[in-house]
N, C-alpha and C. Protein backbone atom coordinates (compact mmCIF):
# COMPACT_ATOMS: atom_id res chain seq x y z
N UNK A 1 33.79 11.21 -11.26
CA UNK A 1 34.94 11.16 -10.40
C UNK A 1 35.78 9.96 -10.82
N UNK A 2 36.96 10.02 -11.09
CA UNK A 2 37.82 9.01 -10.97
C UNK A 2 39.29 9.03 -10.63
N UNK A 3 38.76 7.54 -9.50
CA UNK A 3 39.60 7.50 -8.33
C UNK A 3 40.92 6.25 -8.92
N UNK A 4 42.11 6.48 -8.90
CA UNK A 4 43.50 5.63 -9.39
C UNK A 4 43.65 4.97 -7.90
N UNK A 5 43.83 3.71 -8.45
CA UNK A 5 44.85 2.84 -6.80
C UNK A 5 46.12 2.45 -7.16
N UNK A 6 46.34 3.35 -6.04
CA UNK A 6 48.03 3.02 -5.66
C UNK A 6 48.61 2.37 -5.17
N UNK A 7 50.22 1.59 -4.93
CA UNK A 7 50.25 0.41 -4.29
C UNK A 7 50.66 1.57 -3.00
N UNK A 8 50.49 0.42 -1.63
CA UNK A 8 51.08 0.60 -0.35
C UNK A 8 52.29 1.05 -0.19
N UNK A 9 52.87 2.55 0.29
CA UNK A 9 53.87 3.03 0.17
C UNK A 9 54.71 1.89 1.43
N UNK A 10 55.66 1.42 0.96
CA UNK A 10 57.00 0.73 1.72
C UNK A 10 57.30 1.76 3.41
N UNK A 11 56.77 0.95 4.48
CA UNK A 11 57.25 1.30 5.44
C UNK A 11 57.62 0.07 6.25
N UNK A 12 58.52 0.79 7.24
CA UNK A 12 59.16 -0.10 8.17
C UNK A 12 57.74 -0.50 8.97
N UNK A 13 57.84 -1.86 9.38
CA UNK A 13 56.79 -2.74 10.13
C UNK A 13 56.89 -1.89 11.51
N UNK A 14 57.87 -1.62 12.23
CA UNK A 14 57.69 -0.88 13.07
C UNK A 14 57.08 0.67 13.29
N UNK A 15 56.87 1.30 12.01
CA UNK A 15 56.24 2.66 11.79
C UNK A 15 55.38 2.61 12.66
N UNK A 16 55.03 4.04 13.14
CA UNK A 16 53.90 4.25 14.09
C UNK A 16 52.40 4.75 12.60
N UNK A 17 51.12 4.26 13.00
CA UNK A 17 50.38 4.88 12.90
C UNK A 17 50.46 6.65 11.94
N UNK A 18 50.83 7.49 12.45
CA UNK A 18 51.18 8.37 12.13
C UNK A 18 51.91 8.89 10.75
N UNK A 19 53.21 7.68 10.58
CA UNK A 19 54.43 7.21 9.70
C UNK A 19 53.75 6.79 8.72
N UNK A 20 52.52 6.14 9.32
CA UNK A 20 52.06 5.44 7.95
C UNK A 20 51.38 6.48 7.07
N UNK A 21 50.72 7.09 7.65
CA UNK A 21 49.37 7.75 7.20
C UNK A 21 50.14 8.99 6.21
N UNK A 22 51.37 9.68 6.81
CA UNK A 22 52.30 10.94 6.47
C UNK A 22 52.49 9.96 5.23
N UNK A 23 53.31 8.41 5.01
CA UNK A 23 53.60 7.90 3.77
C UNK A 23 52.44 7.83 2.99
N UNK A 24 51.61 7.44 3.21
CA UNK A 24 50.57 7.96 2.49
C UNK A 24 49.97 8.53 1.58
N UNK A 25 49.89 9.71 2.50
CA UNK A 25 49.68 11.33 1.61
C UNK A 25 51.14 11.51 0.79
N UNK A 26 51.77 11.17 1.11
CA UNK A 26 53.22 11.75 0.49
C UNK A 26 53.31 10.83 -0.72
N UNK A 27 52.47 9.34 -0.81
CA UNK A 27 52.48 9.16 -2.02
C UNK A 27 51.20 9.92 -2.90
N UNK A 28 50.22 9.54 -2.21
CA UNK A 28 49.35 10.20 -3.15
C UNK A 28 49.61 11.61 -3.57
N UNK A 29 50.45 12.46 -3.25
CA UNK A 29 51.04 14.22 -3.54
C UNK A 29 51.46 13.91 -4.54
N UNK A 30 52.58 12.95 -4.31
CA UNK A 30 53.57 12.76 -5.59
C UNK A 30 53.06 12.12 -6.53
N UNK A 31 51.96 11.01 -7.02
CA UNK A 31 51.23 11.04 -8.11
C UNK A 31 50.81 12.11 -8.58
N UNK A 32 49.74 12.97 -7.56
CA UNK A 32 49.43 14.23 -7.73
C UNK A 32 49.89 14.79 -9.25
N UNK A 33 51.67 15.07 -8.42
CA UNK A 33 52.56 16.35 -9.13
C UNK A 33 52.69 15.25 -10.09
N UNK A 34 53.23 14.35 -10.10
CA UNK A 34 53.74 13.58 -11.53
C UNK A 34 52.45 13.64 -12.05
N UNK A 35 51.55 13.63 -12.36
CA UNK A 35 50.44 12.94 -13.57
C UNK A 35 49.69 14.45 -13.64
N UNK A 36 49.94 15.60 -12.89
CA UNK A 36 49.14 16.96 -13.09
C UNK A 36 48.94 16.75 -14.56
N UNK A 37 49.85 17.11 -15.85
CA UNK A 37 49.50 17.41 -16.85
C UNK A 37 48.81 16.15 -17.98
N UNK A 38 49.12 15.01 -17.62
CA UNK A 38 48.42 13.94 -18.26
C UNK A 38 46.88 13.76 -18.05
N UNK A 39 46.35 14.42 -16.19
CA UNK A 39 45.19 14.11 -16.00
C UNK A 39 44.52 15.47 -16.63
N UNK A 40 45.02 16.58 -16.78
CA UNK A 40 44.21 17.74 -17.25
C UNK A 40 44.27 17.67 -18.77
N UNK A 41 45.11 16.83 -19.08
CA UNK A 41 44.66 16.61 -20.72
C UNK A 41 43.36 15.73 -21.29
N UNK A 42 43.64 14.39 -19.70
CA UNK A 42 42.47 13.76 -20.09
C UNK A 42 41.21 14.49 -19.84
N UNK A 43 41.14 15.08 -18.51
CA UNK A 43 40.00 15.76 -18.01
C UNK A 43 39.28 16.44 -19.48
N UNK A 44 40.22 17.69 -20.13
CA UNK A 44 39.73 18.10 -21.02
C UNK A 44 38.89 17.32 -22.05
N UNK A 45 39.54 16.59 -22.43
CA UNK A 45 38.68 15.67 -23.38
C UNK A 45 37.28 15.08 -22.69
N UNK A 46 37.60 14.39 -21.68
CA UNK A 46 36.64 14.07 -21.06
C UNK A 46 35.46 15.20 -21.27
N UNK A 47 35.75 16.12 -20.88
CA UNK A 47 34.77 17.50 -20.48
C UNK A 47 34.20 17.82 -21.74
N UNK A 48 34.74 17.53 -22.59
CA UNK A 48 34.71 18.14 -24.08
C UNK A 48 33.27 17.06 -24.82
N UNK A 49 33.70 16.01 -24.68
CA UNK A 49 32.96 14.75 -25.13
C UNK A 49 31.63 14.51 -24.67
N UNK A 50 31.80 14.45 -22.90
CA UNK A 50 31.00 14.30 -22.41
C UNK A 50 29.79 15.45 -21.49
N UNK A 51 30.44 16.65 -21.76
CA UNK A 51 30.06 17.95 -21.09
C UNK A 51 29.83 18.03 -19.60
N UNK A 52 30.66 16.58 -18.75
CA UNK A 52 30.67 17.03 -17.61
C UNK A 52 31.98 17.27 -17.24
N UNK A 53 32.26 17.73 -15.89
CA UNK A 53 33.40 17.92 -15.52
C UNK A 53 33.83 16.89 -14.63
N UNK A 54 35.24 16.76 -14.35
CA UNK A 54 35.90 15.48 -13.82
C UNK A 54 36.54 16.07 -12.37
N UNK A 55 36.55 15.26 -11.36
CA UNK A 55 37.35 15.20 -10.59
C UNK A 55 37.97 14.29 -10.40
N UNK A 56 39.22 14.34 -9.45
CA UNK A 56 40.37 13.58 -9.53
C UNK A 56 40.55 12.58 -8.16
N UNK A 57 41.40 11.79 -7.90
CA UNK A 57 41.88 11.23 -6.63
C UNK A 57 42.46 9.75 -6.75
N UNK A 58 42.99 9.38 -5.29
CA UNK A 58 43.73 8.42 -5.42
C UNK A 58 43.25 7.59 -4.29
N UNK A 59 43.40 6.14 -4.29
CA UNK A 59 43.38 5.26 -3.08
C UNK A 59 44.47 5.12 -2.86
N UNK A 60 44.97 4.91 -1.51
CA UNK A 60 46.37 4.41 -1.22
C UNK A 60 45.87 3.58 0.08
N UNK A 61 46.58 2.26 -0.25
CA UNK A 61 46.12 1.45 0.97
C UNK A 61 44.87 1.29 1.56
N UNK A 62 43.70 1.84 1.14
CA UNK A 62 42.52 1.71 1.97
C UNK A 62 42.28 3.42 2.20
N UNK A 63 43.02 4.09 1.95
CA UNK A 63 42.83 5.65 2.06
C UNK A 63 42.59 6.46 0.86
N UNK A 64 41.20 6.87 0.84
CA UNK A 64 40.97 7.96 -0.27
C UNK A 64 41.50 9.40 -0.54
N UNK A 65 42.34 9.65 -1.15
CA UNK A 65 42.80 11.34 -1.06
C UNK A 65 41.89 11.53 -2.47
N UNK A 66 40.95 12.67 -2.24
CA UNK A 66 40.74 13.45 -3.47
C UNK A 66 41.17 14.83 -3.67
N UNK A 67 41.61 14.74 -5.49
CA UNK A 67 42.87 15.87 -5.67
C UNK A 67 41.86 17.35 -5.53
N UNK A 68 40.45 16.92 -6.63
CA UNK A 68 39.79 17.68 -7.13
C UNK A 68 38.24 17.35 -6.45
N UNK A 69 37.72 18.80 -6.01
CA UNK A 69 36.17 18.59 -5.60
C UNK A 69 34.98 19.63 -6.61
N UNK A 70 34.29 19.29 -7.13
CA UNK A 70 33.34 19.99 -7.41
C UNK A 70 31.87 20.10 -6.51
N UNK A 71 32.18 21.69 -6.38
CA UNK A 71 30.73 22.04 -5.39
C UNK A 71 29.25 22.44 -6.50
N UNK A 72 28.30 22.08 -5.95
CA UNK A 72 27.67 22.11 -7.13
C UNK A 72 26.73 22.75 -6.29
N UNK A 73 25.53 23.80 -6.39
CA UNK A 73 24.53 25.15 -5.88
C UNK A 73 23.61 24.10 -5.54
N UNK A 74 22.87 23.48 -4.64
CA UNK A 74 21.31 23.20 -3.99
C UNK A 74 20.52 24.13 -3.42
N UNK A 75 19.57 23.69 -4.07
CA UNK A 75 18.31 24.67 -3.71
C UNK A 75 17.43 24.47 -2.03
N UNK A 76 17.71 24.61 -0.93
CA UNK A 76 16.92 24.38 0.20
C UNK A 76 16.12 25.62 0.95
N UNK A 77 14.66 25.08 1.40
CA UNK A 77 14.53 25.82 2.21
C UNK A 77 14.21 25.39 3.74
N UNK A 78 15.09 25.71 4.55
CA UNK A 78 15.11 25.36 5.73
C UNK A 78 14.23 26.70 6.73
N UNK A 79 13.77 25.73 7.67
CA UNK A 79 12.89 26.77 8.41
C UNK A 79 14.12 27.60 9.52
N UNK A 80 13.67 28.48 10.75
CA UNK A 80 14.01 28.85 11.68
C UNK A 80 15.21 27.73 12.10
N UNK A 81 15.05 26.50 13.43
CA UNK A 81 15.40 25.45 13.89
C UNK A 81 16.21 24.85 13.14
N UNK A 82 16.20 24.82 12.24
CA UNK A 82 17.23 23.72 10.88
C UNK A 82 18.14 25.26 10.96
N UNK A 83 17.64 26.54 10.64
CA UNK A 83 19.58 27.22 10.36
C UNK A 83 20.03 27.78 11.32
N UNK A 84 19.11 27.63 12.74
CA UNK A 84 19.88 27.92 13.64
C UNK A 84 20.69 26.93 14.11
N UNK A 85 20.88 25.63 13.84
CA UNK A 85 21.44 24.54 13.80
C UNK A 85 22.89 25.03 12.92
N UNK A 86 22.67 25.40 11.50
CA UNK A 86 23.74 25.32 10.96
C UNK A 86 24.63 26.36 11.52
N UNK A 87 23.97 27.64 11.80
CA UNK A 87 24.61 28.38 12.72
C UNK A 87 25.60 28.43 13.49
N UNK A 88 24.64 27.06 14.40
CA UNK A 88 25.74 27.25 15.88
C UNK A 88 26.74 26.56 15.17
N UNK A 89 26.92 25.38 13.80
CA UNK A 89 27.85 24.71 13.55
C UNK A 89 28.94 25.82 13.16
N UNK A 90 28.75 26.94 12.43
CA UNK A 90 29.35 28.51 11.70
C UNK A 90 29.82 28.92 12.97
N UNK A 91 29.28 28.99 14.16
CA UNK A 91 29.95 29.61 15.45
C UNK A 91 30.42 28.45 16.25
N UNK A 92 30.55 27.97 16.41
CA UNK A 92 31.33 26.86 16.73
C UNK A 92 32.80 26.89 16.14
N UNK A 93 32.95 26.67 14.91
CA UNK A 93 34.06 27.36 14.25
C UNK A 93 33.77 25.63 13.49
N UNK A 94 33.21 24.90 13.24
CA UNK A 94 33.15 23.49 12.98
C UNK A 94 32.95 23.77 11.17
N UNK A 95 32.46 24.59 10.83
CA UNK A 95 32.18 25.01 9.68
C UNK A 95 32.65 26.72 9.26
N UNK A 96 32.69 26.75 7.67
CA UNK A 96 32.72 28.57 7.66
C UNK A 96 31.36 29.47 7.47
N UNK A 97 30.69 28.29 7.03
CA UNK A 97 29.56 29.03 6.42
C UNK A 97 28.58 28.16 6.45
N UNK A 98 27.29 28.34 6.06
CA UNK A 98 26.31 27.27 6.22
C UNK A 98 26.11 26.51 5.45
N UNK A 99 26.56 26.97 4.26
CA UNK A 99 26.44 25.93 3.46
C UNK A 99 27.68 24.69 3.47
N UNK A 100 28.64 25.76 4.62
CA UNK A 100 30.06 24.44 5.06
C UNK A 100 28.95 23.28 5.95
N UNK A 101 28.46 24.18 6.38
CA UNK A 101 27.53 23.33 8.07
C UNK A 101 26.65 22.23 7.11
N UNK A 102 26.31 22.86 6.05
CA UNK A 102 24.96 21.75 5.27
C UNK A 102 25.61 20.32 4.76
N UNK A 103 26.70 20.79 4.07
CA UNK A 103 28.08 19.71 3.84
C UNK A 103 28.68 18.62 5.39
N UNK A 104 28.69 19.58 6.20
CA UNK A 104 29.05 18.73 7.26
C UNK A 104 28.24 17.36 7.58
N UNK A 105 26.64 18.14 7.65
CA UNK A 105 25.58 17.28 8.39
C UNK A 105 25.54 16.04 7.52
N UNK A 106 25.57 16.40 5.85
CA UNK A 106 25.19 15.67 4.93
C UNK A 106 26.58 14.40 5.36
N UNK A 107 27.66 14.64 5.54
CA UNK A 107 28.63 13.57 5.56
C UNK A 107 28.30 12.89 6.86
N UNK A 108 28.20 13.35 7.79
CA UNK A 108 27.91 13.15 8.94
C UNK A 108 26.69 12.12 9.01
N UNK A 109 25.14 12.10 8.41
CA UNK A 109 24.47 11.61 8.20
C UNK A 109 25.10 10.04 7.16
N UNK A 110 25.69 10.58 6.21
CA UNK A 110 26.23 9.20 5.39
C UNK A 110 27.22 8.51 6.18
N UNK A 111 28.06 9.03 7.03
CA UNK A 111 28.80 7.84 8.14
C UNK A 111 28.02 7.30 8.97
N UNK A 112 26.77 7.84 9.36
CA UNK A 112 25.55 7.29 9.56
C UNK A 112 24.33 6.14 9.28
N UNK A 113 24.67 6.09 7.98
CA UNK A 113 23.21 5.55 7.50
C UNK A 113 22.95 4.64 7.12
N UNK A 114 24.25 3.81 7.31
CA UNK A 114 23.92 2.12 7.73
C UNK A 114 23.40 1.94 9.04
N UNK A 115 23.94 2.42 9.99
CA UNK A 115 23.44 2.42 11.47
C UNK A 115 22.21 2.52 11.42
N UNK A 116 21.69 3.71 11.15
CA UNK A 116 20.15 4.29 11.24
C UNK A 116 19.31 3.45 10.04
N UNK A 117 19.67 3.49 8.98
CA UNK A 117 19.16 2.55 8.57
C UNK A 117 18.58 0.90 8.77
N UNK A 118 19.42 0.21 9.63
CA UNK A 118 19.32 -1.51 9.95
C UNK A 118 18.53 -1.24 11.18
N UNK A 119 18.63 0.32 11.79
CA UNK A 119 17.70 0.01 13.77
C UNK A 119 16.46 0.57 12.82
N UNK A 120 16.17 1.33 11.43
CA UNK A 120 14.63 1.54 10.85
C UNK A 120 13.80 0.21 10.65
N UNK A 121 15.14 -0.55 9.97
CA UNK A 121 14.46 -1.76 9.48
C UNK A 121 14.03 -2.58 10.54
N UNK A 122 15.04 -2.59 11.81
CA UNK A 122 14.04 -3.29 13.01
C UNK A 122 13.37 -2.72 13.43
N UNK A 123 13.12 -1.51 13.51
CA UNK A 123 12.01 -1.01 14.07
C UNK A 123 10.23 -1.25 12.98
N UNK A 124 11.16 -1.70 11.65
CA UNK A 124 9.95 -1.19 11.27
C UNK A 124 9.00 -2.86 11.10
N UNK A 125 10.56 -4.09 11.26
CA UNK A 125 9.80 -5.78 11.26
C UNK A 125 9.17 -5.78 12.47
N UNK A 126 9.33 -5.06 13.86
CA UNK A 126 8.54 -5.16 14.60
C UNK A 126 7.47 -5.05 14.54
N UNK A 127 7.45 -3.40 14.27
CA UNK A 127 5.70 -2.98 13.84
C UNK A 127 5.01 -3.90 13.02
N UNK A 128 5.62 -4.80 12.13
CA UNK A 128 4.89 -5.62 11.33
C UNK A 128 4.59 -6.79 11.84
N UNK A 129 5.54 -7.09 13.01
CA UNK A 129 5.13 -8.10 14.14
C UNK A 129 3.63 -8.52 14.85
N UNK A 130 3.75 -7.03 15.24
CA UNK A 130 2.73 -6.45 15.90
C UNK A 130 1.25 -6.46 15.14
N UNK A 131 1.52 -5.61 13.86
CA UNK A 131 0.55 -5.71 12.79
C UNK A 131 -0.23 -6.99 12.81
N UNK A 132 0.77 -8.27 12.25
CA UNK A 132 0.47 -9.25 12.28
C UNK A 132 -0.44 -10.47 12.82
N UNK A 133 -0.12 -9.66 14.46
CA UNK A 133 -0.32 -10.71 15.21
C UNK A 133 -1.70 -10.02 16.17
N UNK A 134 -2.31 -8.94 15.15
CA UNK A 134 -3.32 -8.07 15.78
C UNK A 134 -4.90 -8.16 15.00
N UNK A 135 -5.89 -8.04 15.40
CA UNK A 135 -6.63 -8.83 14.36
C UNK A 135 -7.07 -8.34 13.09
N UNK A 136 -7.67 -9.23 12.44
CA UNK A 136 -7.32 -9.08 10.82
C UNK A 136 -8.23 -7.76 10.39
């Protein structure tokens, strides 16, 4: 993947929230369209050289737009309980498909996993607290 940074599109200090975010995307589009044929020339080569494939995107201000995604096939087997989960995410309308729902959880879990991660690690210096202070 490789991601280009862009400078901060020029808005009025008074812009709302909103103003900003629309300038934004409206720069990262317009790199987009300007550099389409320079980045699919590089891509090619890239692809050619290295036999993987490339995706694209931009930072703007602290905001990631990516142009290009590659989905790539995983192999799972989930029981009963795990796809009736992804399910209700498919009927819900939160996803299209389950493998949208499997994508969801997976991001969902990584906005996650500093959190859950630092309450494992206290959970787990406790137990060693405990361990510790229990006899030898």
């Amino acid at each position: 993947m490789i991601i280009g940074t862009l400078p901060p599109p020029d808005v009025s200090d008074d812009a709302s929230d909103a103003e900003r975010n629309a300038a934004k995307r409206g720069r990262a589009k317009a790199f987009r369209e300007d550099t389409r044929d320079q980045r699919i020339e590089i891509a090619r080569e890239l692809e050619a050289r290295y036999g993987r494939a490339v995706a694209w995107g931009v930072e703007v201000d602290g905001e990631r737009v990516l142009f290009t995604h590659h989905a790539v096939p995983v192999m799972t087997r989930l029981r009963q309980p795990e796809r009736q989960v992804l399910d209700t995410l498919v009927a819900a309308g939160v996803a299209k498909s389950r493998a949208d729902a499997l994508a969801w959880c997976v991001r969902l879990v990584g906005q996650h996993a500093d959190d859950w991660l630092a309450e494992l690690e206290q959970a787990l210096s406790a137990v060693k607290r405990v361990r510790d202070t229990g006899p030898a």
